[in-house]
N, C-alpha and C. Protein backbone atom coordinates (compact mmCIF):
# COMPACT_ATOMS: atom_id res chain seq x y z
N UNK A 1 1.73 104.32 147.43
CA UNK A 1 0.84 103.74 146.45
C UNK A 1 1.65 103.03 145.41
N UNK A 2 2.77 103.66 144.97
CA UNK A 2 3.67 102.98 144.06
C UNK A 2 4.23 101.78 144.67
N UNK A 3 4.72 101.98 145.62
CA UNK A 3 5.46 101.00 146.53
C UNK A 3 4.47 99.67 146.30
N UNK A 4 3.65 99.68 146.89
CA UNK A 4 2.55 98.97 147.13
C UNK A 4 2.27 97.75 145.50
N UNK A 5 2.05 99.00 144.36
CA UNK A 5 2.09 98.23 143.23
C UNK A 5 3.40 97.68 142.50
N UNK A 6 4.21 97.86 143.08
CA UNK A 6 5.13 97.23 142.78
C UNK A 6 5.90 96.16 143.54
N UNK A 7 5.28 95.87 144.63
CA UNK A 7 4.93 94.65 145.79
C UNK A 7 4.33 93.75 144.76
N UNK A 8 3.18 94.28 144.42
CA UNK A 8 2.42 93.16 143.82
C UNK A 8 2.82 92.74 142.12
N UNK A 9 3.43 93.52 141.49
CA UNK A 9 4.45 93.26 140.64
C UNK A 9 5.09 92.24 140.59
N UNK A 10 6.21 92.49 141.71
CA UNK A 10 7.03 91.41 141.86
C UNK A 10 6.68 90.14 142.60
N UNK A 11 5.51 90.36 143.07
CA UNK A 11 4.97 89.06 143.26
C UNK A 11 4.43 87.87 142.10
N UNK A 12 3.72 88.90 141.52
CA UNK A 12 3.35 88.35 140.18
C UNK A 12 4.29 87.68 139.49
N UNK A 13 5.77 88.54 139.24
CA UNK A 13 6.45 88.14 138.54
C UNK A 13 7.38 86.45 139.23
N UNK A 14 7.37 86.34 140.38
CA UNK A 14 7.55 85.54 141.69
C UNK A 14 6.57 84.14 140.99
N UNK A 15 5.37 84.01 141.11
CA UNK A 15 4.74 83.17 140.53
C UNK A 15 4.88 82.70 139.39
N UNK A 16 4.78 84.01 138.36
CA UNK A 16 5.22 83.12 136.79
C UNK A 16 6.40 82.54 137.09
N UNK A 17 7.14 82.81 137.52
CA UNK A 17 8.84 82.18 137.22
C UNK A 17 8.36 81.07 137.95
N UNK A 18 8.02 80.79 139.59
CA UNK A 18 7.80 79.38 139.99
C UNK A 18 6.67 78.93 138.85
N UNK A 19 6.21 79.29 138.47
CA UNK A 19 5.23 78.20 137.61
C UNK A 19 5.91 77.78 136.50
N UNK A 20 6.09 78.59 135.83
CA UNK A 20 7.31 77.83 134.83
C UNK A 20 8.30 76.65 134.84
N UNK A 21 8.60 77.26 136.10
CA UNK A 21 9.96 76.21 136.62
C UNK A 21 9.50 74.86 136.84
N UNK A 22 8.16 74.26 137.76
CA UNK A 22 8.29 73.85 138.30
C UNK A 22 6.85 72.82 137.34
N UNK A 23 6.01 73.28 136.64
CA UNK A 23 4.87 73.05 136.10
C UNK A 23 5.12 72.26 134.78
N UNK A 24 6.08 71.96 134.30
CA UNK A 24 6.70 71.15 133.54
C UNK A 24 7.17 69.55 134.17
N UNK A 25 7.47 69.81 135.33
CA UNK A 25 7.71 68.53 136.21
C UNK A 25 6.70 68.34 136.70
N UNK A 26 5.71 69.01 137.24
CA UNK A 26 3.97 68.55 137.60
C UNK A 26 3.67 67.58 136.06
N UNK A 27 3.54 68.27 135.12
CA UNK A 27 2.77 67.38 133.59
C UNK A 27 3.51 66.61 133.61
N UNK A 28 5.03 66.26 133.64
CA UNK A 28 5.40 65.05 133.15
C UNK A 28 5.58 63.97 133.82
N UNK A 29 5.53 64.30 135.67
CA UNK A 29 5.01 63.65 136.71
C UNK A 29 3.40 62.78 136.16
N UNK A 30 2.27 63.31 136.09
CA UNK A 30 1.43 63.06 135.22
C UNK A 30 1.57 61.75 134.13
N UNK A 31 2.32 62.36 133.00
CA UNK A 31 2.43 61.17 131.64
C UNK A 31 3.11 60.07 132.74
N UNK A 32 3.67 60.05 132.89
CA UNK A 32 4.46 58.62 133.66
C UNK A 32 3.92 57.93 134.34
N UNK A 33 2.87 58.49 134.96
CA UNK A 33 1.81 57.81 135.87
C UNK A 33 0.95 57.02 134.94
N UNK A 34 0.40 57.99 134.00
CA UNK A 34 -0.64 57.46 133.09
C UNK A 34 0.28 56.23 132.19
N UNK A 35 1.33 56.53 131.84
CA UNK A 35 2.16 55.26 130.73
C UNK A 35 2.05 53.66 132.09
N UNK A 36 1.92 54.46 132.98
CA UNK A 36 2.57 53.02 134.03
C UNK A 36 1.56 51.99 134.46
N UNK A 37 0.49 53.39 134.47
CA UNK A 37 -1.06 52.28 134.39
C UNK A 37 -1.09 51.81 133.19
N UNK A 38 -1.36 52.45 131.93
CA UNK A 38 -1.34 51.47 130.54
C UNK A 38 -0.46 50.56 130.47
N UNK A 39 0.41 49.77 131.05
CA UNK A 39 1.38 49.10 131.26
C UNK A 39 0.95 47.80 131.77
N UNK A 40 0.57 48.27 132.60
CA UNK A 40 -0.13 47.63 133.49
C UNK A 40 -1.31 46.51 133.14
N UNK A 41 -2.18 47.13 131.90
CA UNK A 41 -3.06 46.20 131.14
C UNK A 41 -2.70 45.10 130.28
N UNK A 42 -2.66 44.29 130.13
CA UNK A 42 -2.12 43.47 129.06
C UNK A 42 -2.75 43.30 128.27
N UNK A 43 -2.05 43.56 126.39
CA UNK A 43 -2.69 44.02 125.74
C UNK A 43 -3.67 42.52 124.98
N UNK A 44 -2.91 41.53 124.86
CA UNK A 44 -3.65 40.40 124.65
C UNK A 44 -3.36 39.41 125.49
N UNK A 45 -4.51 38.27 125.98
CA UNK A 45 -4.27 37.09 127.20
C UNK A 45 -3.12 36.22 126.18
N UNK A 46 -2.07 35.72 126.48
CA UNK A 46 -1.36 34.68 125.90
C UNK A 46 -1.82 33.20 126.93
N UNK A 47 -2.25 32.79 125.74
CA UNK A 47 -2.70 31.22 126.09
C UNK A 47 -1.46 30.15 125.66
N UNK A 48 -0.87 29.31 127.03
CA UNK A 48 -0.05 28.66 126.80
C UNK A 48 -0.62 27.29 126.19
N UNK A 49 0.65 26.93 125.50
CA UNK A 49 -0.05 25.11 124.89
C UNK A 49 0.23 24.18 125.64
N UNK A 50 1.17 24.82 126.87
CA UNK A 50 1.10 23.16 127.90
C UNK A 50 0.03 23.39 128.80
N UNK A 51 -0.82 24.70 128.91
CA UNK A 51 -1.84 24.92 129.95
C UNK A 51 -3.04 24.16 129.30
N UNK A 52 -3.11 23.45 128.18
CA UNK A 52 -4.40 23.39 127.39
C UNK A 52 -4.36 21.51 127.91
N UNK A 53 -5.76 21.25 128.41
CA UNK A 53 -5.68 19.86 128.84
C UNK A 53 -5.39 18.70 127.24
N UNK A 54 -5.22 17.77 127.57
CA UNK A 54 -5.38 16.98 126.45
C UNK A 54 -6.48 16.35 125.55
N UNK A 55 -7.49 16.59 126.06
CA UNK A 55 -8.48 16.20 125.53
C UNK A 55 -8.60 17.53 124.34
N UNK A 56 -8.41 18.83 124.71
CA UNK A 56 -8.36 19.97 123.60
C UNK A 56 -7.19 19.93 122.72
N UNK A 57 -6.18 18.99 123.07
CA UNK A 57 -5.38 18.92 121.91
C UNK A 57 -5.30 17.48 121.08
N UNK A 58 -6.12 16.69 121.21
CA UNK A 58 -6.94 15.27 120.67
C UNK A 58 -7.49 15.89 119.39
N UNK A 59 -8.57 16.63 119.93
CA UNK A 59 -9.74 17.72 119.32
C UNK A 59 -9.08 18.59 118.42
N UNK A 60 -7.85 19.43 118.79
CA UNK A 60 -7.26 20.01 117.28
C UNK A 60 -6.57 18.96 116.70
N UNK A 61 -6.02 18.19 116.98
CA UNK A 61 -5.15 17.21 116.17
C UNK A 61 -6.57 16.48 115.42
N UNK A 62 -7.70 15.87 115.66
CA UNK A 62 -8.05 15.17 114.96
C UNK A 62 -8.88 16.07 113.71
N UNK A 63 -9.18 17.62 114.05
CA UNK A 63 -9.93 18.37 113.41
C UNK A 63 -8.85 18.98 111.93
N UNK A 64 -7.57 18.85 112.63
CA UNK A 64 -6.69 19.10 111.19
C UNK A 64 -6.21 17.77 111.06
N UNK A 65 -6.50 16.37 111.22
CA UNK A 65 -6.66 15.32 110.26
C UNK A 65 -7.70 15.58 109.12
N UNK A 66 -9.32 15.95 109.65
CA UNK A 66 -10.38 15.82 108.59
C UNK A 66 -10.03 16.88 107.81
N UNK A 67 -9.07 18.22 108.02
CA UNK A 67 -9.19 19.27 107.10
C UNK A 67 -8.20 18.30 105.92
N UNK A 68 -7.47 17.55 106.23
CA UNK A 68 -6.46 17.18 105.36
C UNK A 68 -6.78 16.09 104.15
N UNK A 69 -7.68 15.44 105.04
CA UNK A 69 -8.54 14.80 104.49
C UNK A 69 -9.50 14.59 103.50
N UNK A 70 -10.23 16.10 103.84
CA UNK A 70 -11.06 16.96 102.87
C UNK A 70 -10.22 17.18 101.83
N UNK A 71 -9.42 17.59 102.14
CA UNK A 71 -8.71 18.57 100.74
C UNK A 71 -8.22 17.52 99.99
N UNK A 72 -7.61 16.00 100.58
CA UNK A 72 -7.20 15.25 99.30
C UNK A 72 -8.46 15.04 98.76
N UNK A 73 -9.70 14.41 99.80
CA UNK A 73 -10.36 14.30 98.49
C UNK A 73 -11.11 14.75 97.84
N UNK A 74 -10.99 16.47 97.60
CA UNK A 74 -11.40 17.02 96.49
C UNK A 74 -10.38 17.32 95.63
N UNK A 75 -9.10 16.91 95.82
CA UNK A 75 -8.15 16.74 94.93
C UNK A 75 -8.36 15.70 94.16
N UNK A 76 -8.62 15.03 94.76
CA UNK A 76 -8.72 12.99 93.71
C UNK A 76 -10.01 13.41 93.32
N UNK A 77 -11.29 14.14 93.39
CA UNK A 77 -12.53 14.17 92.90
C UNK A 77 -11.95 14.99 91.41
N UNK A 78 -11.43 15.83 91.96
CA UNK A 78 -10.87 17.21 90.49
C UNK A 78 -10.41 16.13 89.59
N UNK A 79 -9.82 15.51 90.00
CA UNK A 79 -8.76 15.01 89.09
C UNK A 79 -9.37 13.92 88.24
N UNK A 80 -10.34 13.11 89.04
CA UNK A 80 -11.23 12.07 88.01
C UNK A 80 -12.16 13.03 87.22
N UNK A 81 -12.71 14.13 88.02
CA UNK A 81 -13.45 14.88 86.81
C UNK A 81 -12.60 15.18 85.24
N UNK A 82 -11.66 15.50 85.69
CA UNK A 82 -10.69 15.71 84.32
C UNK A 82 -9.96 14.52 83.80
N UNK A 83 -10.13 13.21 84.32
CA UNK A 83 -9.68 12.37 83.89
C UNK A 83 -11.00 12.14 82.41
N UNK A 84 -12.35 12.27 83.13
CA UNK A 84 -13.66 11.15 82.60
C UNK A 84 -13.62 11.83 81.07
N UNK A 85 -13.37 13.10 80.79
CA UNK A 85 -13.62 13.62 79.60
C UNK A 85 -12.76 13.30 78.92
N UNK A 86 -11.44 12.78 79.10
CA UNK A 86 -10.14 12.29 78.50
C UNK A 86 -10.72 11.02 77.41
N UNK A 87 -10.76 10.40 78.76
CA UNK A 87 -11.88 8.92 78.27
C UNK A 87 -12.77 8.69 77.72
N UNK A 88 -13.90 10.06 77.73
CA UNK A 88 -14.94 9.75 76.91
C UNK A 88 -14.80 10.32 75.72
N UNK A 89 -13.58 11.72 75.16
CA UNK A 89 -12.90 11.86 73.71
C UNK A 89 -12.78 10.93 72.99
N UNK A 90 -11.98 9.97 74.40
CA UNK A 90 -11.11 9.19 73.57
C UNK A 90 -11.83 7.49 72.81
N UNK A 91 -13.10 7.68 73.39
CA UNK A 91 -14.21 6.62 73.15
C UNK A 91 -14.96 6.94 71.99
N UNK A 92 -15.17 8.22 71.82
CA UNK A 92 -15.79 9.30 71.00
C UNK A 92 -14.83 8.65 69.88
N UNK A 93 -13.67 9.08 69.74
CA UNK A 93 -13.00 9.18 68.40
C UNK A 93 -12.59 7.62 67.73
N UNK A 94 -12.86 6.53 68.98
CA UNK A 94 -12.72 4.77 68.32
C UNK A 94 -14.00 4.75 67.95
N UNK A 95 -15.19 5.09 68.09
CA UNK A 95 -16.31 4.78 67.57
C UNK A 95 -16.51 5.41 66.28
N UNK A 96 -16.26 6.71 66.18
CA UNK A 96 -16.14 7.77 65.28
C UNK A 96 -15.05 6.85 64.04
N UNK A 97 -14.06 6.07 64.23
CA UNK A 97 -13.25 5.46 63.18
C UNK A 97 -13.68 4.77 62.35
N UNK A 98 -14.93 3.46 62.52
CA UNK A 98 -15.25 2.32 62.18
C UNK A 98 -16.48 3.61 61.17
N UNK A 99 -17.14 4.53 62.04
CA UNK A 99 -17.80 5.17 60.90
C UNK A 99 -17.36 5.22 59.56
N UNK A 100 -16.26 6.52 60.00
CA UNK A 100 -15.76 7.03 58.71
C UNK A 100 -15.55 5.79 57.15
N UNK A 101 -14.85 4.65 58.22
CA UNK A 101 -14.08 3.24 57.16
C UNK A 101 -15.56 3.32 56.51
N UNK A 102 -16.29 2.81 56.89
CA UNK A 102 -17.64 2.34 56.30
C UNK A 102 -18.32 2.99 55.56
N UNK A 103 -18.05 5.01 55.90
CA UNK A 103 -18.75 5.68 54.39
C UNK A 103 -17.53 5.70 53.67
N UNK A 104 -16.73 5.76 53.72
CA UNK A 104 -15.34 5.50 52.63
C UNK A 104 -15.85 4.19 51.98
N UNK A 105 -15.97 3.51 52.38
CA UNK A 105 -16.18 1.70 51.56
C UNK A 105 -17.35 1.43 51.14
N UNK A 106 -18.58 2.40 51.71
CA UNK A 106 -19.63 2.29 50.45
C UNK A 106 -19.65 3.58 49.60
N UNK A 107 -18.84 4.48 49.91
CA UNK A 107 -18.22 5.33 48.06
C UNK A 107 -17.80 4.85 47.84
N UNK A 108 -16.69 4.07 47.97
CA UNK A 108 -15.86 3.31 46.88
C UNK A 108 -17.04 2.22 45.90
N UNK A 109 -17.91 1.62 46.99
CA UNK A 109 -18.66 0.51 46.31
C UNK A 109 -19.30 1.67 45.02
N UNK A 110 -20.18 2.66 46.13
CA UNK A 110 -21.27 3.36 45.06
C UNK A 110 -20.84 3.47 43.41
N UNK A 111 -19.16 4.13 43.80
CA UNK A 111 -18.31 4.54 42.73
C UNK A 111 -18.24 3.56 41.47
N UNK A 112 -17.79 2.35 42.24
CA UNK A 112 -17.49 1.04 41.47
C UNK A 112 -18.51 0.62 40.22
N UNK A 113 -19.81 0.75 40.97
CA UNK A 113 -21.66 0.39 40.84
C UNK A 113 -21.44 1.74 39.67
N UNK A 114 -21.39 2.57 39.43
CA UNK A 114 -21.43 3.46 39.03
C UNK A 114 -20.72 3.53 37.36
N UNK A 115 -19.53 3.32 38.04
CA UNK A 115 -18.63 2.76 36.77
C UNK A 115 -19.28 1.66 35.57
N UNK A 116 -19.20 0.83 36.96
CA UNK A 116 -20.00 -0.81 35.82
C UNK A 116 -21.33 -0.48 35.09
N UNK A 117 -22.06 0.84 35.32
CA UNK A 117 -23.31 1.07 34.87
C UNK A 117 -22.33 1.74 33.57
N UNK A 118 -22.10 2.70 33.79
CA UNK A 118 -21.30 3.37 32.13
C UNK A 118 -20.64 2.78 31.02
N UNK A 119 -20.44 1.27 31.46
CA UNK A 119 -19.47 0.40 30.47
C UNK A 119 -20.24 -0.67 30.31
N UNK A 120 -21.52 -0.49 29.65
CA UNK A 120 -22.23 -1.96 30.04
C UNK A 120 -21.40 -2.95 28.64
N UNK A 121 -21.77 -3.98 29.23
CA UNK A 121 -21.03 -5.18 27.66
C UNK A 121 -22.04 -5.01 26.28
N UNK A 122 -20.60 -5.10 25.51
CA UNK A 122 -21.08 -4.77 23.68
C UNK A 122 -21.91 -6.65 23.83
N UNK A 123 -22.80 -6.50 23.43
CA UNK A 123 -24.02 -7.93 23.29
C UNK A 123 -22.75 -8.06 21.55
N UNK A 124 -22.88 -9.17 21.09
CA UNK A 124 -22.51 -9.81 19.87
C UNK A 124 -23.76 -9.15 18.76
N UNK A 125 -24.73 -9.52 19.15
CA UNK A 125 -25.86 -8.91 17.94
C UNK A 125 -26.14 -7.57 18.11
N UNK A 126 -25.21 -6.74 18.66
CA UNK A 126 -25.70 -5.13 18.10
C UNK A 126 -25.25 -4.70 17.35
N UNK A 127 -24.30 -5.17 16.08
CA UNK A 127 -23.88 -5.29 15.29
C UNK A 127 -24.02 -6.67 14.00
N UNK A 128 -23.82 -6.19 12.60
CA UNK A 128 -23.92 -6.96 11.58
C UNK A 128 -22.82 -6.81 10.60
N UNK A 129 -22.60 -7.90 10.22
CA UNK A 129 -21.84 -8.15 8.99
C UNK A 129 -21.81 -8.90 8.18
N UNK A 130 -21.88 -8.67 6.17
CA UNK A 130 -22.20 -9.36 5.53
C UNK A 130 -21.08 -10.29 4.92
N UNK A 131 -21.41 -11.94 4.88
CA UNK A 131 -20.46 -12.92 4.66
C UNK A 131 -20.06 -13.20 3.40
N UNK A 132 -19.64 -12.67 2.56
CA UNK A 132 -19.46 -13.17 1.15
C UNK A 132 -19.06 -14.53 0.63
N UNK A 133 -18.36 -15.58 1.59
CA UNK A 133 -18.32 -16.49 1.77
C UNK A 133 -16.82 -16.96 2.57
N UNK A 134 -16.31 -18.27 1.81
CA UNK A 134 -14.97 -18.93 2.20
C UNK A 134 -14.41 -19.43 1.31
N UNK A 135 -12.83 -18.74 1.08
CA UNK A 135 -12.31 -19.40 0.07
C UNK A 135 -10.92 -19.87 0.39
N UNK A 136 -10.18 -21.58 -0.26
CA UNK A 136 -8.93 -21.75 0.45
C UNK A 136 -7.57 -20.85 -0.55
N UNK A 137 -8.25 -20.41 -1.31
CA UNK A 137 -6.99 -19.74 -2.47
C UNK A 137 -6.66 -18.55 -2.38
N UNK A 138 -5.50 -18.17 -1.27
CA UNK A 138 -5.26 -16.83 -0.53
C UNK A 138 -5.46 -15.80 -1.93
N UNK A 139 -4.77 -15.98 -3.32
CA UNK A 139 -4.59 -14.61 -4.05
C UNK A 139 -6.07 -14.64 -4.60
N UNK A 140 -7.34 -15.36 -5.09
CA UNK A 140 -8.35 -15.27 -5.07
C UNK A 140 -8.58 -14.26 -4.07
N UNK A 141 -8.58 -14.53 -2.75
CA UNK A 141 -8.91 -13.74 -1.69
C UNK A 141 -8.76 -12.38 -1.57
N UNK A 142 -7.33 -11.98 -1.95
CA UNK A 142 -6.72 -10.72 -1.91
C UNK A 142 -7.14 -10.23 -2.81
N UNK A 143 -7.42 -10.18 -4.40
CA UNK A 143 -8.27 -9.77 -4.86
C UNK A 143 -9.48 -9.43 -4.77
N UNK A 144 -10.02 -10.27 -4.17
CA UNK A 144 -11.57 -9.92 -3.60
C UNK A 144 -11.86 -9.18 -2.80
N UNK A 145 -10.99 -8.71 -1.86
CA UNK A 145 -10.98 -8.12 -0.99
C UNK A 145 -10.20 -6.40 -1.54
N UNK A 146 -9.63 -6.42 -2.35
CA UNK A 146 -8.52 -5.21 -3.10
C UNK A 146 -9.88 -4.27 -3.95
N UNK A 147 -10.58 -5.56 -4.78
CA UNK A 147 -11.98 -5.00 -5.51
C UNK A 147 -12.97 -4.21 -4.70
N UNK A 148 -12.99 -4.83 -3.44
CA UNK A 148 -14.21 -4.52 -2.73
C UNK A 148 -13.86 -2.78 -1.86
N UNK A 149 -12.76 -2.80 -1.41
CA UNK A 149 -12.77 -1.54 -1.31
C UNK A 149 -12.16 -0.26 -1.90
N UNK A 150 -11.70 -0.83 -3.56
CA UNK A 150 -11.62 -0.07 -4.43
C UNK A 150 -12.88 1.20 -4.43
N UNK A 151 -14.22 0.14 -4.32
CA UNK A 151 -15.51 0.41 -4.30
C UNK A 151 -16.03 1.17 -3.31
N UNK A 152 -15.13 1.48 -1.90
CA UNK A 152 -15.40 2.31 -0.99
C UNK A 152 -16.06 1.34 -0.29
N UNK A 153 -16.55 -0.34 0.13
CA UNK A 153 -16.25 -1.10 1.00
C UNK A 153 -15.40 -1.67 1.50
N UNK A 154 -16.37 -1.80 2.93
CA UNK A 154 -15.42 -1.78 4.21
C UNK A 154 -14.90 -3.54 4.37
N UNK A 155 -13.98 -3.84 3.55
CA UNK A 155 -14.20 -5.19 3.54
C UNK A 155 -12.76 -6.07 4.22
N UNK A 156 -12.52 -6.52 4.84
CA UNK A 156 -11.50 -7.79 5.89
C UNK A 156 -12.28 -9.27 5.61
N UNK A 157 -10.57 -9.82 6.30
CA UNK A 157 -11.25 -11.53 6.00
C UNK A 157 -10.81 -11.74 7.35
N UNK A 158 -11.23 -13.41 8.14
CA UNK A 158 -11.14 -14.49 8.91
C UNK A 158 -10.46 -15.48 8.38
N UNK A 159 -8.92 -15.66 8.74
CA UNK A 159 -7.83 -15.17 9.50
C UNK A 159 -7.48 -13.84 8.80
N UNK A 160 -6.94 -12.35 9.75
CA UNK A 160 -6.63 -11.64 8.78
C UNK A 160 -5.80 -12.18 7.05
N UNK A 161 -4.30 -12.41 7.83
CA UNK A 161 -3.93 -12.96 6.56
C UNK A 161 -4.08 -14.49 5.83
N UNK A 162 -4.53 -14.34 4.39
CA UNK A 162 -5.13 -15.38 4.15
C UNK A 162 -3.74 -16.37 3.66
N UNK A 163 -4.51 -17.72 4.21
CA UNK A 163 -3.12 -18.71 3.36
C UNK A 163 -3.63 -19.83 2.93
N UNK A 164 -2.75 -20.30 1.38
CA UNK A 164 -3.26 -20.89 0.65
C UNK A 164 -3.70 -22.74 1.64
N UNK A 165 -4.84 -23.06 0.91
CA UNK A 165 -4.67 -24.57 1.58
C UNK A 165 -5.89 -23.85 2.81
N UNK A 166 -6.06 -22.91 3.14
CA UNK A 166 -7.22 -22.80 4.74
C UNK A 166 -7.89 -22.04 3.97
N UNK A 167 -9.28 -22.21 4.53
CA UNK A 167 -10.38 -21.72 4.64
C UNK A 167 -9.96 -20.23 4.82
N UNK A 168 -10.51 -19.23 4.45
CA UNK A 168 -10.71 -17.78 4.82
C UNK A 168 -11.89 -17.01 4.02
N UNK A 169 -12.56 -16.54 5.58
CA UNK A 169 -14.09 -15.95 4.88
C UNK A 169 -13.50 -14.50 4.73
N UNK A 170 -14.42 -14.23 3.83
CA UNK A 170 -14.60 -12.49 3.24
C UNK A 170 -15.96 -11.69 4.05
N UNK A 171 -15.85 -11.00 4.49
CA UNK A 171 -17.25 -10.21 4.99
C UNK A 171 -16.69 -8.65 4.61
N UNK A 172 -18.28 -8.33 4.52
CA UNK A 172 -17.85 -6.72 3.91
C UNK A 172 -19.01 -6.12 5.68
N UNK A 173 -18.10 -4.63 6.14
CA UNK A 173 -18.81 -4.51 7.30
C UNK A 173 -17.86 -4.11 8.52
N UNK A 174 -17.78 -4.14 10.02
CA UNK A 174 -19.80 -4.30 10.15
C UNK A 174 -20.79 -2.69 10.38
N UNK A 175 -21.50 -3.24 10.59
CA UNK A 175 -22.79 -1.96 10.79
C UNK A 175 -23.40 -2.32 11.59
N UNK A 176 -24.14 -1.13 12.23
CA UNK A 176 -24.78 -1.51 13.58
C UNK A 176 -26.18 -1.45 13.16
N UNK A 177 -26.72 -0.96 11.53
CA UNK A 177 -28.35 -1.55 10.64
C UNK A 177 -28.10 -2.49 10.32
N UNK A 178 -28.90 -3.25 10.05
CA UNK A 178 -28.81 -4.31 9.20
C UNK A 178 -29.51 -4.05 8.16
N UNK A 179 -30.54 -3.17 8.13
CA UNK A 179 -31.28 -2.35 6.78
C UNK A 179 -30.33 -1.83 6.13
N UNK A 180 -29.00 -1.19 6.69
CA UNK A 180 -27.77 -0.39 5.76
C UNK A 180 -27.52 -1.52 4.87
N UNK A 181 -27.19 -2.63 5.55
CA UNK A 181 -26.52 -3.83 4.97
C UNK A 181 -27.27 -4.42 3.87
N UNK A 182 -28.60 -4.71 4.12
CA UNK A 182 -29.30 -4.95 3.31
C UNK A 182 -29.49 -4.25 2.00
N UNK A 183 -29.14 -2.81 2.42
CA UNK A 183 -29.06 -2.05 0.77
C UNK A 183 -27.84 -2.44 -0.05
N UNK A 184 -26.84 -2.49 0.87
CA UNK A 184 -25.66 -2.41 0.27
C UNK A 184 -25.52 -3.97 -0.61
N UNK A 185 -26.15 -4.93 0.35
CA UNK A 185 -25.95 -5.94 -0.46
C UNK A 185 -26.21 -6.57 -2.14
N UNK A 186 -26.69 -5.35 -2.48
CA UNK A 186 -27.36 -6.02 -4.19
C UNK A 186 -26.41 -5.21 -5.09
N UNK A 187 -25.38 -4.07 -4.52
CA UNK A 187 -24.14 -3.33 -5.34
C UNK A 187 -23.63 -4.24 -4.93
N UNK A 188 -23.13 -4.93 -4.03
CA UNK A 188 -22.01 -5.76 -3.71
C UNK A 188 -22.18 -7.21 -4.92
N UNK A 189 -23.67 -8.01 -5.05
CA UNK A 189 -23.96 -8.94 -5.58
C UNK A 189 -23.89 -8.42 -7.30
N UNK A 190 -23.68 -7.37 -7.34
CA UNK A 190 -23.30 -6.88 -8.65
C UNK A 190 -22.03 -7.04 -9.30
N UNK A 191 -21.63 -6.43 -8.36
CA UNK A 191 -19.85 -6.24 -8.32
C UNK A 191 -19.04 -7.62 -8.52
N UNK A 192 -19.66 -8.55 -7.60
CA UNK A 192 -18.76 -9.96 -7.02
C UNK A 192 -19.11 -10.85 -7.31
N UNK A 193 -20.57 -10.48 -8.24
CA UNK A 193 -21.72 -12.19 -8.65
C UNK A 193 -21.30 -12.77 -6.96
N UNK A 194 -21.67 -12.40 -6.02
CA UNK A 194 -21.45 -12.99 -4.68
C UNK A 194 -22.70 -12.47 -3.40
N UNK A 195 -23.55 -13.48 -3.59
CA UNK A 195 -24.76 -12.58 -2.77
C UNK A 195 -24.85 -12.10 -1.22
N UNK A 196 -24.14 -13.14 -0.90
CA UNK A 196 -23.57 -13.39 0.66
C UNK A 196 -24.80 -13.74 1.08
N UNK A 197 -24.59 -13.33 2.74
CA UNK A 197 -25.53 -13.51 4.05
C UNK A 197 -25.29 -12.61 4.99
N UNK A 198 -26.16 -12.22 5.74
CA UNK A 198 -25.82 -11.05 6.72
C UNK A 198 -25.78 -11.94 7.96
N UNK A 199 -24.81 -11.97 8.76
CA UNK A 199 -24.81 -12.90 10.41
C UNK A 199 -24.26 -11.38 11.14
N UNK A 200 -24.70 -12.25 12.89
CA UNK A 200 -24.39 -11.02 13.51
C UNK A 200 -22.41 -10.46 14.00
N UNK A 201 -22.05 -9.81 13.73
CA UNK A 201 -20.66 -9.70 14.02
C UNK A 201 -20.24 -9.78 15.35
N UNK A 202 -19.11 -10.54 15.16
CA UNK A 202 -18.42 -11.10 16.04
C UNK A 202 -16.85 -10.61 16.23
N UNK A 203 -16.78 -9.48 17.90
CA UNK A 203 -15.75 -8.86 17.61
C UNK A 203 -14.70 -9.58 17.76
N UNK A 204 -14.70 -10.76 18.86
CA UNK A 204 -13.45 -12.03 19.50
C UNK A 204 -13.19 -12.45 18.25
N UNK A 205 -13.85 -12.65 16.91
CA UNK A 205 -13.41 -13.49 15.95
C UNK A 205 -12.92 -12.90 15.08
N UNK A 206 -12.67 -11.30 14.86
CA UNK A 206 -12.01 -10.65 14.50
C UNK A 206 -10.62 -10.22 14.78
């Protein structure tokens, strides 16, 4: 009975060892087969360019002319787009010039207009002054004139300085009443036995 199981023991043990041995070269028998078929497939068709007739290479050659084509001219389109705004700034700012000159040059006018209103001309008759008369005997004169504003009148002659041999008037003045003048005139006709006349003053002749 022992005998027997130990027959079958070493049989057993008979098998594992051939399987071991030999079952490693079965599987890798196996992979090599399988690598040799995958091998075998090709993984992409390679298409040659002298197999391709000519009419299909007309057809790419003329299809990357129009791509080239295209692209300049949306290059030259870009480029006038960014040209036109250049141009129309630059139209913008010559029109924009002739403005500005023109409100500059009617302030200056307004200004001018403005001025000439604040300085209007002295008229000759907005003013008076009384004439005491004309005498040619300068030291007569200077006296008459020394008396008169002893008196606190405002009195000058025509030519300032008087010389003997010419004419030179006496006026006492001026005033811008002629009612002032008129009062003043009857102290003066006191003073000078000289009644005068009131005319309107004249600044050029002063």
């Amino acid at each position: 009975m022992s005998s027997h199981f130990q027959n079958r023991l070493v049989g057993v043990i008979v098998l594992v060892a051939l399987g071991v041995i030999f079952l490693p070269d079965i599987l890798d028998g196996k992979k090599e087969h399988q690598v040799e078929q995958f091998s075998e497939i090709p993984l992409r068709p390679e298409v040659e360019s002298a197999s391709l007739p000519d009419e299909a290479l007309v057809a790419l050659d003329l299809s990357e002319k129009e791509q080239a084509f295209e692209s300049s001219s949306v290059e030259s389109d870009s480029a006038a787009a960014a040209i036109e705004p250049i141009t129309a700034a630059v139209s913008v700012d010559k029109r924009a010039e002739p403005q500005a000159e023109s409100k500059a040059d009617s302030k200056a006018e307004s200004k001018a207009v403005v001025k000439a209103e604040k300085k209007p001309a002295i008229k000759p008759s907005s003013a008076y002054t009384l004439q005491l008369g004309s005498f040619n005997n300068a030291a007569n004169v200077r006296g008459l004139v020394k008396q008169l504003r002893e008196k606190g009148f405002n009195a000058y002659t025509l030519p300032a300085t008087p010389i003997d041999g010419k004419l030179t008037k006496v006026f006492v003045g001026p005033e811008l009443s002629k009612s002032k003048l008129q009062s003043l005139q009857s102290g003066i006709e006191k003073l000078t036995k000289l009644k005068g006349r009131i005319v309107a003053y004249e600044p050029t002749a002063s």
